[in-house]
PDB file of N, CA and C in Angstrom:
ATOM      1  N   UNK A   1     142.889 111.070 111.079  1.00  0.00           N
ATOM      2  CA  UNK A   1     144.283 111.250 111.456  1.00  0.00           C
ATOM      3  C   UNK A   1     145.150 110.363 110.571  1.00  0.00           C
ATOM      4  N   UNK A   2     145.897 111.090 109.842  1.00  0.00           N
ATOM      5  CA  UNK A   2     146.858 110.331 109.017  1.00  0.00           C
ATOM      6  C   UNK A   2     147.676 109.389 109.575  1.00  0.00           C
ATOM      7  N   UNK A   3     148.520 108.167 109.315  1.00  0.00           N
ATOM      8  CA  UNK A   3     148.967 107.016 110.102  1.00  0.00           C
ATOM      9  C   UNK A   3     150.443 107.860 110.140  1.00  0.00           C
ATOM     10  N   UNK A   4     151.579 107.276 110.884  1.00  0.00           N
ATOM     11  CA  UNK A   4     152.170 108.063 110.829  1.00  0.00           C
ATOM     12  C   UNK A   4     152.585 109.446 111.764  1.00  0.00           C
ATOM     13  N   UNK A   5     151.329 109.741 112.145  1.00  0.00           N
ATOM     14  CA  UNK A   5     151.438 111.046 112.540  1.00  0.00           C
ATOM     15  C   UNK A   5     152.001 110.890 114.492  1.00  0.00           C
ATOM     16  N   UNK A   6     152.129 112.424 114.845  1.00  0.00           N
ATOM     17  CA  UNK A   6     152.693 112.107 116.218  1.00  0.00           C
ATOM     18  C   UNK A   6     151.923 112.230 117.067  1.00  0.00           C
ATOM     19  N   UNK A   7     151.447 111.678 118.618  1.00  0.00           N
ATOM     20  CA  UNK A   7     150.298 112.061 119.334  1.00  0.00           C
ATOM     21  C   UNK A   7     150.779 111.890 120.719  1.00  0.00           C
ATOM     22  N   UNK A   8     150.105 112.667 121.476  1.00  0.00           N
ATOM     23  CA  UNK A   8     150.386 112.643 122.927  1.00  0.00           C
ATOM     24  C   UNK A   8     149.032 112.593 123.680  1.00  0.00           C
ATOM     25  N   UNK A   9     149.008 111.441 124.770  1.00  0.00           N
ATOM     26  CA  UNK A   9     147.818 111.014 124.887  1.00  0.00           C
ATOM     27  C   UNK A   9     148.277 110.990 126.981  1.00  0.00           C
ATOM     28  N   UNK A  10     146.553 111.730 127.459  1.00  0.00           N
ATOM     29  CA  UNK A  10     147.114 110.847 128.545  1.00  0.00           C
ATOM     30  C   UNK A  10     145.677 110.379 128.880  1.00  0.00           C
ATOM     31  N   UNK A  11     146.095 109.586 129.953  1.00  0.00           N
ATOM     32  CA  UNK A  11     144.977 108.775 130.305  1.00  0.00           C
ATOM     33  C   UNK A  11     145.253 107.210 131.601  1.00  0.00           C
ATOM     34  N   UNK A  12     144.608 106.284 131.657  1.00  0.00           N
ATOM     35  CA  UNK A  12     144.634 105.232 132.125  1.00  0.00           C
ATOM     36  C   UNK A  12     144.869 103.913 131.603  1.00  0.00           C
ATOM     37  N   UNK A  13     146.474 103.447 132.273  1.00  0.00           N
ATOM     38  CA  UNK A  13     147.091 102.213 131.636  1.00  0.00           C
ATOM     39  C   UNK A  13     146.181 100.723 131.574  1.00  0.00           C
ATOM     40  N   UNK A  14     145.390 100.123 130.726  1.00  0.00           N
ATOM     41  CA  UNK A  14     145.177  99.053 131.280  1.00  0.00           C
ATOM     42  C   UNK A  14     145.339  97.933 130.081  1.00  0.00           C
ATOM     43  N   UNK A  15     145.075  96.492 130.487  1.00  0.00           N
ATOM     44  CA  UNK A  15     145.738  95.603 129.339  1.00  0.00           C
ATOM     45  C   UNK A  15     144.143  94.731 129.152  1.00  0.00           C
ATOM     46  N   UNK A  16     144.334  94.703 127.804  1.00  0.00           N
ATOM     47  CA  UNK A  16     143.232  93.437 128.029  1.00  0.00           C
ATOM     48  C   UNK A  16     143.798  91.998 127.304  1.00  0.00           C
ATOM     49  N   UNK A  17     143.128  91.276 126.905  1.00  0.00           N
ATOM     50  CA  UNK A  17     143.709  89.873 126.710  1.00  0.00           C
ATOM     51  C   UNK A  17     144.989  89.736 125.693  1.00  0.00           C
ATOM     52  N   UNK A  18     145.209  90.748 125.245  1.00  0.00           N
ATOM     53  CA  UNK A  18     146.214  90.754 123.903  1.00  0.00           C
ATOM     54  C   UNK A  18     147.351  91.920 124.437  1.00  0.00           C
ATOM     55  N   UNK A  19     146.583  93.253 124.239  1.00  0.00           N
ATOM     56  CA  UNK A  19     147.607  94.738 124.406  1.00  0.00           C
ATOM     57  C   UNK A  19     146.991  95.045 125.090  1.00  0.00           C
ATOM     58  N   UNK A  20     148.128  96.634 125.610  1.00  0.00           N
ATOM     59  CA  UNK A  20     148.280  97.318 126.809  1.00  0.00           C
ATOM     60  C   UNK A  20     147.055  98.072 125.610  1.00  0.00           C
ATOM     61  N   UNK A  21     146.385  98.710 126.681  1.00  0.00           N
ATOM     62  CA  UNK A  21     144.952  99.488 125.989  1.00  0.00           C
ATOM     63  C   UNK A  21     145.676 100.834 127.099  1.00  0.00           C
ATOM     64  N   UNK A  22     145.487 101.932 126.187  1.00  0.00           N
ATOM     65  CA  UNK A  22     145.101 103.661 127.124  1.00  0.00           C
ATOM     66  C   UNK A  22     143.835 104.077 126.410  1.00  0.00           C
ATOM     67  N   UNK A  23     143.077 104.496 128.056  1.00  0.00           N
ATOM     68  CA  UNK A  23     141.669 104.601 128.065  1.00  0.00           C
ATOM     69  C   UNK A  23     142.080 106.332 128.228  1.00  0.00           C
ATOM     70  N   UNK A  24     141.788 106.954 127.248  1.00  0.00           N
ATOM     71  CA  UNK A  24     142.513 108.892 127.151  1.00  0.00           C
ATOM     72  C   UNK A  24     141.049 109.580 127.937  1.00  0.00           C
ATOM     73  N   UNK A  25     141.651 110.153 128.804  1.00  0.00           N
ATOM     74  CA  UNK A  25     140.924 110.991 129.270  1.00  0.00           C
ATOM     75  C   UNK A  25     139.519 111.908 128.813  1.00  0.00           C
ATOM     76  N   UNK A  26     139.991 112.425 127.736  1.00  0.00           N
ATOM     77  CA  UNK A  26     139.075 112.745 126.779  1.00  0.00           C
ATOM     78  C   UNK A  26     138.123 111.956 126.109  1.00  0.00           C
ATOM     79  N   UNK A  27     138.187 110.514 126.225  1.00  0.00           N
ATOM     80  CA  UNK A  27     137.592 109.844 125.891  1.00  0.00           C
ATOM     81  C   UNK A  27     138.236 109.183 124.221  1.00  0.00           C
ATOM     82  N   UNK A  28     137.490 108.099 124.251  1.00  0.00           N
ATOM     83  CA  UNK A  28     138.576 107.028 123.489  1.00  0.00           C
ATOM     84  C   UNK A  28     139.751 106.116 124.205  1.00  0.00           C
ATOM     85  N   UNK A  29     139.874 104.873 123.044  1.00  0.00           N
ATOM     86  CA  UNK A  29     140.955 104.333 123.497  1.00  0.00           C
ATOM     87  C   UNK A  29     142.312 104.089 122.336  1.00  0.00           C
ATOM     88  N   UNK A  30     143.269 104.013 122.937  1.00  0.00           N
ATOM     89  CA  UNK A  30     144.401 103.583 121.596  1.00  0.00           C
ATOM     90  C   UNK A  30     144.797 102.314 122.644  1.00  0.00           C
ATOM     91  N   UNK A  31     145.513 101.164 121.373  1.00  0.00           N
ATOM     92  CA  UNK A  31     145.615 100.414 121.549  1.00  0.00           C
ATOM     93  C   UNK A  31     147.627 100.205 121.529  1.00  0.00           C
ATOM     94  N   UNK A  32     148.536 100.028 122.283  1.00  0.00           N
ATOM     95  CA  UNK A  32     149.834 100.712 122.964  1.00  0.00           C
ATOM     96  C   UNK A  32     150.628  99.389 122.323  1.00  0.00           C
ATOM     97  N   UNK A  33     152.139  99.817 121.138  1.00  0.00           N
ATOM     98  CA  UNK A  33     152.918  99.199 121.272  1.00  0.00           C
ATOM     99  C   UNK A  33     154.044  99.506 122.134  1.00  0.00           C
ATOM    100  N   UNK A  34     154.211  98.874 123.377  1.00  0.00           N
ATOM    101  CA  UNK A  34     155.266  99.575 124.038  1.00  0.00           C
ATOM    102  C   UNK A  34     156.717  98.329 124.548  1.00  0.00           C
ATOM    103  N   UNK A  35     157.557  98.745 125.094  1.00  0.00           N
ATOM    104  CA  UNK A  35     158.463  98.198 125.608  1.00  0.00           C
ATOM    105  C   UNK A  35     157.706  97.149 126.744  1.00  0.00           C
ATOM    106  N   UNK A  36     158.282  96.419 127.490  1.00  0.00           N
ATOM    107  CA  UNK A  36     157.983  95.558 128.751  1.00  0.00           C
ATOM    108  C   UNK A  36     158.138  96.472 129.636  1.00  0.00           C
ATOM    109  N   UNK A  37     158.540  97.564 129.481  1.00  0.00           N
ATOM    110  CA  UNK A  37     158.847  98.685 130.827  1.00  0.00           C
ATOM    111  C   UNK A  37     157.651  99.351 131.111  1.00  0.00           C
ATOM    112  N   UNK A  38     156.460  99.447 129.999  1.00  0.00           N
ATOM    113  CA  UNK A  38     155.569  99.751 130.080  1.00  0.00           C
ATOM    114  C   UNK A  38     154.511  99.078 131.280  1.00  0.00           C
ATOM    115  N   UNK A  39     154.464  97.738 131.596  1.00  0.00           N
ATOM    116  CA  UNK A  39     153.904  96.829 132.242  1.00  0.00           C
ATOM    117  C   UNK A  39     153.589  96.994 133.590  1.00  0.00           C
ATOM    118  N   UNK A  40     155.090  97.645 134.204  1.00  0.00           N
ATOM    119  CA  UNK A  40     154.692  98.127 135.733  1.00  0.00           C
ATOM    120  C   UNK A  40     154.439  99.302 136.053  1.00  0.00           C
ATOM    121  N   UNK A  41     153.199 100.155 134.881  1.00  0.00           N
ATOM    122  CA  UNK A  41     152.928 101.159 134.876  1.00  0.00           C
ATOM    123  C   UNK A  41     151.015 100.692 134.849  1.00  0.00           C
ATOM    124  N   UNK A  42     150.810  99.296 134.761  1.00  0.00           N
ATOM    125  CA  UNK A  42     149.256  99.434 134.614  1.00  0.00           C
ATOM    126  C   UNK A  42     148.976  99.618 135.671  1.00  0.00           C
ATOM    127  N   UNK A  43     147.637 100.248 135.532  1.00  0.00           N
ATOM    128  CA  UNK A  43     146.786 100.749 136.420  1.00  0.00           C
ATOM    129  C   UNK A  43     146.846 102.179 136.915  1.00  0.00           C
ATOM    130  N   UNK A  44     147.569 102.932 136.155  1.00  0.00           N
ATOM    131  CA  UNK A  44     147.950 104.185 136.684  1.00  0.00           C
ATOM    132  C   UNK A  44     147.973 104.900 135.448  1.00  0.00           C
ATOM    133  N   UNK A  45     147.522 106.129 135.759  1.00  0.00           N
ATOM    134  CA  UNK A  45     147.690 107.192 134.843  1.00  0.00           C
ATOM    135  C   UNK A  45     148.798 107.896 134.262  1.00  0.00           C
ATOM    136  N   UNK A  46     149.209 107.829 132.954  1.00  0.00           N
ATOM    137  CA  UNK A  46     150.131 107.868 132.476  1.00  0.00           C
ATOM    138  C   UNK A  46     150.218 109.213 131.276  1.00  0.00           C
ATOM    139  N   UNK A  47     151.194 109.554 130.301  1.00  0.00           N
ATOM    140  CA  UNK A  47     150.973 110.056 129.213  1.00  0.00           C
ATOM    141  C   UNK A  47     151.880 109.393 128.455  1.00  0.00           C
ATOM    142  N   UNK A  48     151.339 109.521 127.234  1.00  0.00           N
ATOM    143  CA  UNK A  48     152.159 108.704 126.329  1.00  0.00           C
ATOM    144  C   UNK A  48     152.861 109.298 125.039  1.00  0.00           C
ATOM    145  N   UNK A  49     153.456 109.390 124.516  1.00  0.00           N
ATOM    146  CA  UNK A  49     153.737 109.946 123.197  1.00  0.00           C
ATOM    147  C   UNK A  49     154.046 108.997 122.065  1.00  0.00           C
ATOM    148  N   UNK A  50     153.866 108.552 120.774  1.00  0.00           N
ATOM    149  CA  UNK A  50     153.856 108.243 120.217  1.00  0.00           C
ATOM    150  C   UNK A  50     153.877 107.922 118.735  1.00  0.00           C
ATOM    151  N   UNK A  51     154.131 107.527 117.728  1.00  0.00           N
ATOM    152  CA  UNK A  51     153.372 107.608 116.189  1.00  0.00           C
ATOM    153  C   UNK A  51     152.231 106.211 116.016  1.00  0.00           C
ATOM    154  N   UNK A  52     151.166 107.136 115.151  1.00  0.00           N
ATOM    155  CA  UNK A  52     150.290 106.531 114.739  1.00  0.00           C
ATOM    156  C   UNK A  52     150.994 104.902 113.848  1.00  0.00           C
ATOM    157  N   UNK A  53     150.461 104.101 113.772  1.00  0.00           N
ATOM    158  CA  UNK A  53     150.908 103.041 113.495  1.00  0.00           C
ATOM    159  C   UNK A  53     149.635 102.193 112.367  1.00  0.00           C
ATOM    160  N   UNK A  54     148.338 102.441 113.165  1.00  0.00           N
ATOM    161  CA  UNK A  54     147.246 101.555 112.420  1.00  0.00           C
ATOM    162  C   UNK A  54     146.183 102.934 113.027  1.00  0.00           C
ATOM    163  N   UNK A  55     145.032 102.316 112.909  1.00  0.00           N
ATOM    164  CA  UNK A  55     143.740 102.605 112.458  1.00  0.00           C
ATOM    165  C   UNK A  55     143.909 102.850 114.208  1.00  0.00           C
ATOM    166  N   UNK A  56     144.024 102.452 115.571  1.00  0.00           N
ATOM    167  CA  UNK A  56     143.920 102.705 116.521  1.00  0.00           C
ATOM    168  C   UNK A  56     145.127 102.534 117.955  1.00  0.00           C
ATOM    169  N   UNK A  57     146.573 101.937 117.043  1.00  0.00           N
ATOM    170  CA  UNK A  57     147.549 101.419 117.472  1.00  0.00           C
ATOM    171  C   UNK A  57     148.588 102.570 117.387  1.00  0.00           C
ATOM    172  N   UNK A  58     149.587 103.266 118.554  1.00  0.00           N
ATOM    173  CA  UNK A  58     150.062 103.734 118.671  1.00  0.00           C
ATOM    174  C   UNK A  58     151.544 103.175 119.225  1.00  0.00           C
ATOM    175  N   UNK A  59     152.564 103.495 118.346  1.00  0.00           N
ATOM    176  CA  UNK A  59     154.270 102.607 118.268  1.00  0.00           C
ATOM    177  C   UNK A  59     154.418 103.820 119.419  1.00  0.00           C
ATOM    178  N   UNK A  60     154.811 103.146 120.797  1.00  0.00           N
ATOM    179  CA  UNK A  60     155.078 104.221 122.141  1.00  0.00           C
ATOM    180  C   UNK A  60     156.758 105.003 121.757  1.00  0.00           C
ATOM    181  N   UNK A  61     157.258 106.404 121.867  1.00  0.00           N
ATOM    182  CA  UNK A  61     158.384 106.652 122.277  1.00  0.00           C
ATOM    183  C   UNK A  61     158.470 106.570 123.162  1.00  0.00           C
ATOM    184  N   UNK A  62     157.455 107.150 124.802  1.00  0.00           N
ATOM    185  CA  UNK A  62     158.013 107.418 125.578  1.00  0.00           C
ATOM    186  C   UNK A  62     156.344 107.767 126.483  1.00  0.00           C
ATOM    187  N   UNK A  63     156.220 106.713 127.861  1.00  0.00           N
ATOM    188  CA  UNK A  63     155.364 106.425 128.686  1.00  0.00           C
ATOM    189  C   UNK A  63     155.778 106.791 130.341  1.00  0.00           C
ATOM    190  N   UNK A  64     155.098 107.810 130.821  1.00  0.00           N
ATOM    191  CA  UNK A  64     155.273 108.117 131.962  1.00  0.00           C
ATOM    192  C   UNK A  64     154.248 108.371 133.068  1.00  0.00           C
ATOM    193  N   UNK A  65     154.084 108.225 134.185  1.00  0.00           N
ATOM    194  CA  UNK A  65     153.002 108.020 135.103  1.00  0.00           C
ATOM    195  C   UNK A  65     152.957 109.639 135.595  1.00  0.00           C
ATOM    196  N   UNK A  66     151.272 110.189 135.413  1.00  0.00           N
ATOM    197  CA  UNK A  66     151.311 111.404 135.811  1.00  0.00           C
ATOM    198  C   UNK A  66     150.526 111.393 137.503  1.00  0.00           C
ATOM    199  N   UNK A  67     150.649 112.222 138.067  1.00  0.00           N
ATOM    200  CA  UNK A  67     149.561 112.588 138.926  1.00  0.00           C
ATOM    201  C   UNK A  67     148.334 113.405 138.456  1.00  0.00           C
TER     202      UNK A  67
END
């Protein structure tokens, strides 16, 4: 996947010692640059949209909690 590129991911919000991690449904993880608004969304399933940024880091537009 070229860097750069756009992706929509959903899955499960969680953080580990550094960044917000999404664990994608499909399996895999990206590693989430997001706002602080993002924060009272861990633990819940979310989708995310984004651009590729690095090798597994995704720059967030826009994070929302699904059912």
């Amino acid at each position: 996947m070229p860097m750069g590129s756009h992706h929509e991911a959903v899955g499960l919000l969680l953080r580990n010692r550094r960044d917000l991690i999404l664990e994608v449904d499909d399996g895999g993880t990206w590693r989430l640059e997001a706002s602080s608004h993002a924060h009272r969304l861990l633990g819940l399933r979310v989708r995310v949209t984004g651009v590729r940024d690095s090798f597994d880091l995704l720059a967030v537009d826009t994070i929302e909690q699904v059912r």
